[in-house]
C-alpha atoms as a PDB file:
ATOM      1  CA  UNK A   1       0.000   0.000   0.000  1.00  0.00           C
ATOM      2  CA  UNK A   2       1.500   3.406  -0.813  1.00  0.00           C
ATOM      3  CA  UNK A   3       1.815   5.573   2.769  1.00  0.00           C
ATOM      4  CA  UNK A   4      -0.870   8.361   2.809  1.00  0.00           C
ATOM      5  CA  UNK A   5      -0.217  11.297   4.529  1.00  0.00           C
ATOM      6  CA  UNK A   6      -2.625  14.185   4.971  1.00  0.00           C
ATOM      7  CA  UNK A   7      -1.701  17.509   5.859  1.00  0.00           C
ATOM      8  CA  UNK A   8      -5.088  19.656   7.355  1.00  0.00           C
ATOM      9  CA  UNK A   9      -5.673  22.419   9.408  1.00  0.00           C
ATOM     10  CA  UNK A  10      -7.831  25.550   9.136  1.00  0.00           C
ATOM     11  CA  UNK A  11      -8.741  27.758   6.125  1.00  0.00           C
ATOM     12  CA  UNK A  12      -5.615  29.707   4.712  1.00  0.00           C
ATOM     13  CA  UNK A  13      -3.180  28.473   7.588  1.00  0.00           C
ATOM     14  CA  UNK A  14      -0.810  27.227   4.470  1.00  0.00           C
ATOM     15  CA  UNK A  15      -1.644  23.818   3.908  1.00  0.00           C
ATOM     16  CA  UNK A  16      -1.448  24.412   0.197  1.00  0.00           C
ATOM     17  CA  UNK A  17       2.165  26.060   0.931  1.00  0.00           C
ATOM     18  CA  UNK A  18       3.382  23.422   2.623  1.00  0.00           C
ATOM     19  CA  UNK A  19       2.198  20.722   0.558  1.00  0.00           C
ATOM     20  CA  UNK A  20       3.585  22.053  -2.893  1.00  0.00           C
ATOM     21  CA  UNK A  21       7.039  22.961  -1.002  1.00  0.00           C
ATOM     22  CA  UNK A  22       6.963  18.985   0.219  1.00  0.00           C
ATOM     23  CA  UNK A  23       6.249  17.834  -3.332  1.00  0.00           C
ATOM     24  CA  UNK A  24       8.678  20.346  -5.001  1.00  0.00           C
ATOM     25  CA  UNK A  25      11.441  18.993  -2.363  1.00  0.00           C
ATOM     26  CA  UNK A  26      10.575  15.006  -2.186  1.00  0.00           C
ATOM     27  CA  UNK A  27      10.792  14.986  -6.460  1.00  0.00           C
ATOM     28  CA  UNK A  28      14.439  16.696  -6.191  1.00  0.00           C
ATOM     29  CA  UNK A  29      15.269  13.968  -3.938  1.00  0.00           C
ATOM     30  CA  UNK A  30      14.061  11.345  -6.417  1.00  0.00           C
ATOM     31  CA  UNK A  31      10.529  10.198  -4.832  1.00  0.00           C
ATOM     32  CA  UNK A  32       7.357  10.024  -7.162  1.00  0.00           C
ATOM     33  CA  UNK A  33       4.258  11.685  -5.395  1.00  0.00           C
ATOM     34  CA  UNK A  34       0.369  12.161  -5.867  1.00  0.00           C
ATOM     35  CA  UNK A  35      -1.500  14.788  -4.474  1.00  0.00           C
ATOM     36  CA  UNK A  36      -5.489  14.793  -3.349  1.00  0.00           C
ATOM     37  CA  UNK A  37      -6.983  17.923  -2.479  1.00  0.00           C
ATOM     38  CA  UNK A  38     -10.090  17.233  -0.426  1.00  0.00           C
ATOM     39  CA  UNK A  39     -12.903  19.511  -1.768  1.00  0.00           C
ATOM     40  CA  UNK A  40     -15.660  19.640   0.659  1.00  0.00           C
ATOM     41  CA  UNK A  41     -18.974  20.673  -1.775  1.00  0.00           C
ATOM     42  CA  UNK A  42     -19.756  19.522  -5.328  1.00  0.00           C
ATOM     43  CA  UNK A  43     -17.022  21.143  -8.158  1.00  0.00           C
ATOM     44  CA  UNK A  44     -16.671  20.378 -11.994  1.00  0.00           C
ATOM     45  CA  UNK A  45     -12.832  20.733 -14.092  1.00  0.00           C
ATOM     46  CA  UNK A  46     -15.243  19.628 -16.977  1.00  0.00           C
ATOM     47  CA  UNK A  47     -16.929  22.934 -18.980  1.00  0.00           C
ATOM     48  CA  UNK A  48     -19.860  22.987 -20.152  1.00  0.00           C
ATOM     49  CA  UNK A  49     -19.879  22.774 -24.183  1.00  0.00           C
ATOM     50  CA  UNK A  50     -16.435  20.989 -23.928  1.00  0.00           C
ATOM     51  CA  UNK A  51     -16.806  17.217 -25.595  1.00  0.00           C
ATOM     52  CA  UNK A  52     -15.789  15.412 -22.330  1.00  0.00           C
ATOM     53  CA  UNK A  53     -18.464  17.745 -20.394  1.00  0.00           C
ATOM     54  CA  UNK A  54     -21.355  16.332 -23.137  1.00  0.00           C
ATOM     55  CA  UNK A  55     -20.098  12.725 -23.031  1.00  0.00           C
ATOM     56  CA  UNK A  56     -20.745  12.983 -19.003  1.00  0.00           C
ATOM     57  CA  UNK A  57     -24.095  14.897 -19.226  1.00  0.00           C
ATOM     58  CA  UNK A  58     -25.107  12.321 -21.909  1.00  0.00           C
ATOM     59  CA  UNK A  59     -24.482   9.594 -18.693  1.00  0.00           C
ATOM     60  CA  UNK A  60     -20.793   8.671 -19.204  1.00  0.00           C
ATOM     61  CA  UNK A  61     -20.007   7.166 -15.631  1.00  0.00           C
ATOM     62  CA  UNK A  62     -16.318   8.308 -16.505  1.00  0.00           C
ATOM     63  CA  UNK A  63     -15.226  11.035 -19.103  1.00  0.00           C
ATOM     64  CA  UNK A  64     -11.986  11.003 -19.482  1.00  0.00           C
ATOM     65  CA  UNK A  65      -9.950  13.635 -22.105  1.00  0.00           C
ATOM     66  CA  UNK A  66      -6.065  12.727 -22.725  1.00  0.00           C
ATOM     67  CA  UNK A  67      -3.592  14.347 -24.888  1.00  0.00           C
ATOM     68  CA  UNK A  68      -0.063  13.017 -25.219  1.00  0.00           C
ATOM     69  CA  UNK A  69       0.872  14.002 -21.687  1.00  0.00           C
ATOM     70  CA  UNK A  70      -1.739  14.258 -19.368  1.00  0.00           C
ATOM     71  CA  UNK A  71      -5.203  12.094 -18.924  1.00  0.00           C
ATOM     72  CA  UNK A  72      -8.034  13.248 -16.251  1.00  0.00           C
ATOM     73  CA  UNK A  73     -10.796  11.338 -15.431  1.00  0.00           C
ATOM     74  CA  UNK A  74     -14.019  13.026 -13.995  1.00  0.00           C
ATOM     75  CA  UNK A  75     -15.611   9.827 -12.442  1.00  0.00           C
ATOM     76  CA  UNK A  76     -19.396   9.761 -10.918  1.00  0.00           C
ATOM     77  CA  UNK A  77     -19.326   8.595  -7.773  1.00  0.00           C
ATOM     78  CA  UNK A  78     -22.580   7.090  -5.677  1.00  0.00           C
ATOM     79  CA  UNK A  79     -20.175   8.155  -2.656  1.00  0.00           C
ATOM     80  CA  UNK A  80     -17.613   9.814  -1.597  1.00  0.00           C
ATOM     81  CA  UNK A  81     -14.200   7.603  -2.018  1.00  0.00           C
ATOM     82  CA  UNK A  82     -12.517   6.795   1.020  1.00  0.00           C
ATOM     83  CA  UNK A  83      -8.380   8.096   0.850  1.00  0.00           C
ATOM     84  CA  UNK A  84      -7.508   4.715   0.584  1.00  0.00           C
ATOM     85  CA  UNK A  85      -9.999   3.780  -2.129  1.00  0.00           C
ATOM     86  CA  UNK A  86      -8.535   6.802  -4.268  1.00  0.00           C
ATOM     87  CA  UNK A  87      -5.016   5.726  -3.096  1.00  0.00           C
ATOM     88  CA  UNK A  88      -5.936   2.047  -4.947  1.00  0.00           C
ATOM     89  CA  UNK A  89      -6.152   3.861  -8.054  1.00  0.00           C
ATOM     90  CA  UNK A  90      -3.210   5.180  -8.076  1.00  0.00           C
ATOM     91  CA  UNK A  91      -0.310   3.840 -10.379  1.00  0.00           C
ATOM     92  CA  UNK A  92       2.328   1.672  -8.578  1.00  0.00           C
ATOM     93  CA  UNK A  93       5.442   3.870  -9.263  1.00  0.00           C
ATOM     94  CA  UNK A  94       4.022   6.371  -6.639  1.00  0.00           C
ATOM     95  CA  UNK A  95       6.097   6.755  -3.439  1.00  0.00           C
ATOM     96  CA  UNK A  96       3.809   8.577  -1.454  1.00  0.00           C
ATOM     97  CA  UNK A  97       0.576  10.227  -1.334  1.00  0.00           C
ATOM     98  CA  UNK A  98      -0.099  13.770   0.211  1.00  0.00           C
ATOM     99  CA  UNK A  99      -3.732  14.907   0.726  1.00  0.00           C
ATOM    100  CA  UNK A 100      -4.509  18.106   1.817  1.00  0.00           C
ATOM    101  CA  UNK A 101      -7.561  18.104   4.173  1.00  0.00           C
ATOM    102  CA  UNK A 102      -9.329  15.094   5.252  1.00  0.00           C
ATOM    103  CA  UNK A 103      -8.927  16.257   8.791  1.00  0.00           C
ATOM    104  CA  UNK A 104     -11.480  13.332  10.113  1.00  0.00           C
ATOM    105  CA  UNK A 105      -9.684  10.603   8.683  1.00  0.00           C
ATOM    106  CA  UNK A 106      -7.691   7.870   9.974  1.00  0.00           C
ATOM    107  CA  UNK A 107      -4.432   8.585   8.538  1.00  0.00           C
ATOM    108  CA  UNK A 108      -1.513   9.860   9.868  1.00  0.00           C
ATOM    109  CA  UNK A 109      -1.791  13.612   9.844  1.00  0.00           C
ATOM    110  CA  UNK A 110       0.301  17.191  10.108  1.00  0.00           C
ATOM    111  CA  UNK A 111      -1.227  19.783  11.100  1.00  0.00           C
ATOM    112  CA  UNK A 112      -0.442  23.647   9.929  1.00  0.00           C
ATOM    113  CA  UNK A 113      -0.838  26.286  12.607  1.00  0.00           C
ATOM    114  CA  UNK A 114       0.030  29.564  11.970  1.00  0.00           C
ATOM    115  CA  UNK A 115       0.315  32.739  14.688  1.00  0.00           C
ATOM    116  CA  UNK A 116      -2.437  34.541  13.088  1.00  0.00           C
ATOM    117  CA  UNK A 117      -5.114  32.287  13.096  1.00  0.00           C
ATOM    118  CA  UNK A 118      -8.451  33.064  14.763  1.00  0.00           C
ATOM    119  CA  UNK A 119      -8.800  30.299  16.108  1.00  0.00           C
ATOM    120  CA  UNK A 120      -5.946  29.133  18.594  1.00  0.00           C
ATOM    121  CA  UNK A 121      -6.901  25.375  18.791  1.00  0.00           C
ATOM    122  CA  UNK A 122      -5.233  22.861  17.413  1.00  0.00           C
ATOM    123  CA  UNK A 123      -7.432  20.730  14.845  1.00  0.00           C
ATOM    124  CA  UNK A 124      -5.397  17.714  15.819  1.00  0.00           C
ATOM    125  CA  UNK A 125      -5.531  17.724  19.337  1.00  0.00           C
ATOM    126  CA  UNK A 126      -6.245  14.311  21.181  1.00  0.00           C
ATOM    127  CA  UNK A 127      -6.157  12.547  17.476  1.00  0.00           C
ATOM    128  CA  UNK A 128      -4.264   9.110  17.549  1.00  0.00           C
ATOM    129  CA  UNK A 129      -3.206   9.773  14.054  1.00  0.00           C
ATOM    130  CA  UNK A 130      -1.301  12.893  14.233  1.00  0.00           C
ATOM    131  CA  UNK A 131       1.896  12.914  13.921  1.00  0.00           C
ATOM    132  CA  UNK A 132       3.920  16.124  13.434  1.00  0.00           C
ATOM    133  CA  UNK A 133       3.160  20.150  13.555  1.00  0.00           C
ATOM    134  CA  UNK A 134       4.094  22.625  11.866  1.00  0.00           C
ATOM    135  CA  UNK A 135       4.104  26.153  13.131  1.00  0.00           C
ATOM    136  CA  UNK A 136       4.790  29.819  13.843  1.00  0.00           C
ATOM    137  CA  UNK A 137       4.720  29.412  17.014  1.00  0.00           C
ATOM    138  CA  UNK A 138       6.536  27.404  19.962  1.00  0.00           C
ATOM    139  CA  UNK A 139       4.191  24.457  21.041  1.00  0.00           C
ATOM    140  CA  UNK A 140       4.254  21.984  23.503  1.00  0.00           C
ATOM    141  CA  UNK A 141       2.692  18.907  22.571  1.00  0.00           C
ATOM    142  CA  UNK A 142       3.458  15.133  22.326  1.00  0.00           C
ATOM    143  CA  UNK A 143       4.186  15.011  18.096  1.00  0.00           C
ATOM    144  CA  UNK A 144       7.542  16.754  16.661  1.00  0.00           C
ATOM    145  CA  UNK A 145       7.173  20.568  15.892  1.00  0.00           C
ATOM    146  CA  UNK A 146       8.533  21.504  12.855  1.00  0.00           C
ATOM    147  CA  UNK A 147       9.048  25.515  11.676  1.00  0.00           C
ATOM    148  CA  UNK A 148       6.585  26.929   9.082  1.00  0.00           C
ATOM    149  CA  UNK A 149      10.054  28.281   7.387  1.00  0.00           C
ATOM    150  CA  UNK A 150      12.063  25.056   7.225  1.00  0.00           C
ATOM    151  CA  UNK A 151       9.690  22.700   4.606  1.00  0.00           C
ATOM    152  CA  UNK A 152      13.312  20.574   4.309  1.00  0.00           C
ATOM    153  CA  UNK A 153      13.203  19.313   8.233  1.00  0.00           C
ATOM    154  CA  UNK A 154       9.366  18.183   7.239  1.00  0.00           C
ATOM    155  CA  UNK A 155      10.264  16.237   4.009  1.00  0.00           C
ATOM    156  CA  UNK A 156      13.414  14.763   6.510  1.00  0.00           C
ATOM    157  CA  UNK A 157      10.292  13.946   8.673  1.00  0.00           C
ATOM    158  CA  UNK A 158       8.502  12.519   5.966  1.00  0.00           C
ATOM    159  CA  UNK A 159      11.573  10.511   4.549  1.00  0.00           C
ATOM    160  CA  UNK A 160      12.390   8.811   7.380  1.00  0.00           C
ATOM    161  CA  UNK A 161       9.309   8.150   8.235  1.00  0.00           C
ATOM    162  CA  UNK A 162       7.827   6.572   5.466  1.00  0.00           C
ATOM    163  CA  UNK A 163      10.208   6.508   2.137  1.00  0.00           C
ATOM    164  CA  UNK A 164      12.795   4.255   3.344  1.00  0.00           C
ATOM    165  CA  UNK A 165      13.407   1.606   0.680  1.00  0.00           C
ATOM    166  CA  UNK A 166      11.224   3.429  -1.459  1.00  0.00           C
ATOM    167  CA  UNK A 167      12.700   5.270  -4.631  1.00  0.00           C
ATOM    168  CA  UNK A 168      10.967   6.260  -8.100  1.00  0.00           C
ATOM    169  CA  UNK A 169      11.782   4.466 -11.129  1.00  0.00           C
END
């Protein structure tokens, strides 16, 4: 199974940030990744009057549009996927997948806290499955703090953790 890893916390704390700076620094170290952005309403990538947007209105369960270096998929679900369904789909050559959000799942988690939030709490606190922070801010809790500024010390984290005797091909 390929480790999941979801990084959540509250609206514009940097979770995005932080998860392209991972990405960006676990690929120059020779690690494939997949990202999954959890979306919490309905969305569409598919326009309407595009051909893959009429193939799914006419009752396609899967439109998919590819070119010669990219495919997407815009599958209709009964359900919502669990992480680990999506993570099933994924090809094998992937080291690791990041999600951003998922907060309520049962995977192991980092949480982003910044200064400046409203809201002091910690979305993590008393979860079983987190397992670092990153921050602003001095904390003192029972998972390894990690600086908002230092991304590197988090991929270390992350490396360690769960890449070992994993490498692209």
């Amino acid at each position: 199974m390929i480790p999941i890893v979801a990084v959540v916390g509250t609206s514009g704390c940097g979770k995005t940030t932080l998860v392209c700076c991972l990405v960006e620094e676990l690929t120059a170290r020779g690690y494939c990744l997949a990202t999954l952005k959890h979306h919490p309403g309905d969305f569409d990538i598919d326009h309407e009057g595009k051909d893959s947007f009429r193939h799914r209105e006419a009752g396609s369960r899967q439109a998919m549009i590819a070119s010669e270096n990219r495919l997407a998929i815009v599958r209709r679900l009964d359900r919502e996927m669990t992480i680990e369904e999506i993570a099933a789909t994924l090809p094998q050559d992937i080291d690791l997948l990041l999600v951003e959000g998922y907060k309520r799942a049962a995977v192991p988690k980092i949480e982003v806290w910044r200064q400046a939030q409203a809201d002091p709490t910690l979305v993590c606190s008393g979860d079983p499955h987190w397992i670092a922070l990153v921050t602003d801010f001095p904390h003192d809790v029972e998972v390894p703090v990690f600086d908002l500024n230092q991304p590197e010390q988090v991929a270390d984290f992350l490396e360690r953790r769960f890449l070992t005797n994993r490498i692209c091909s």
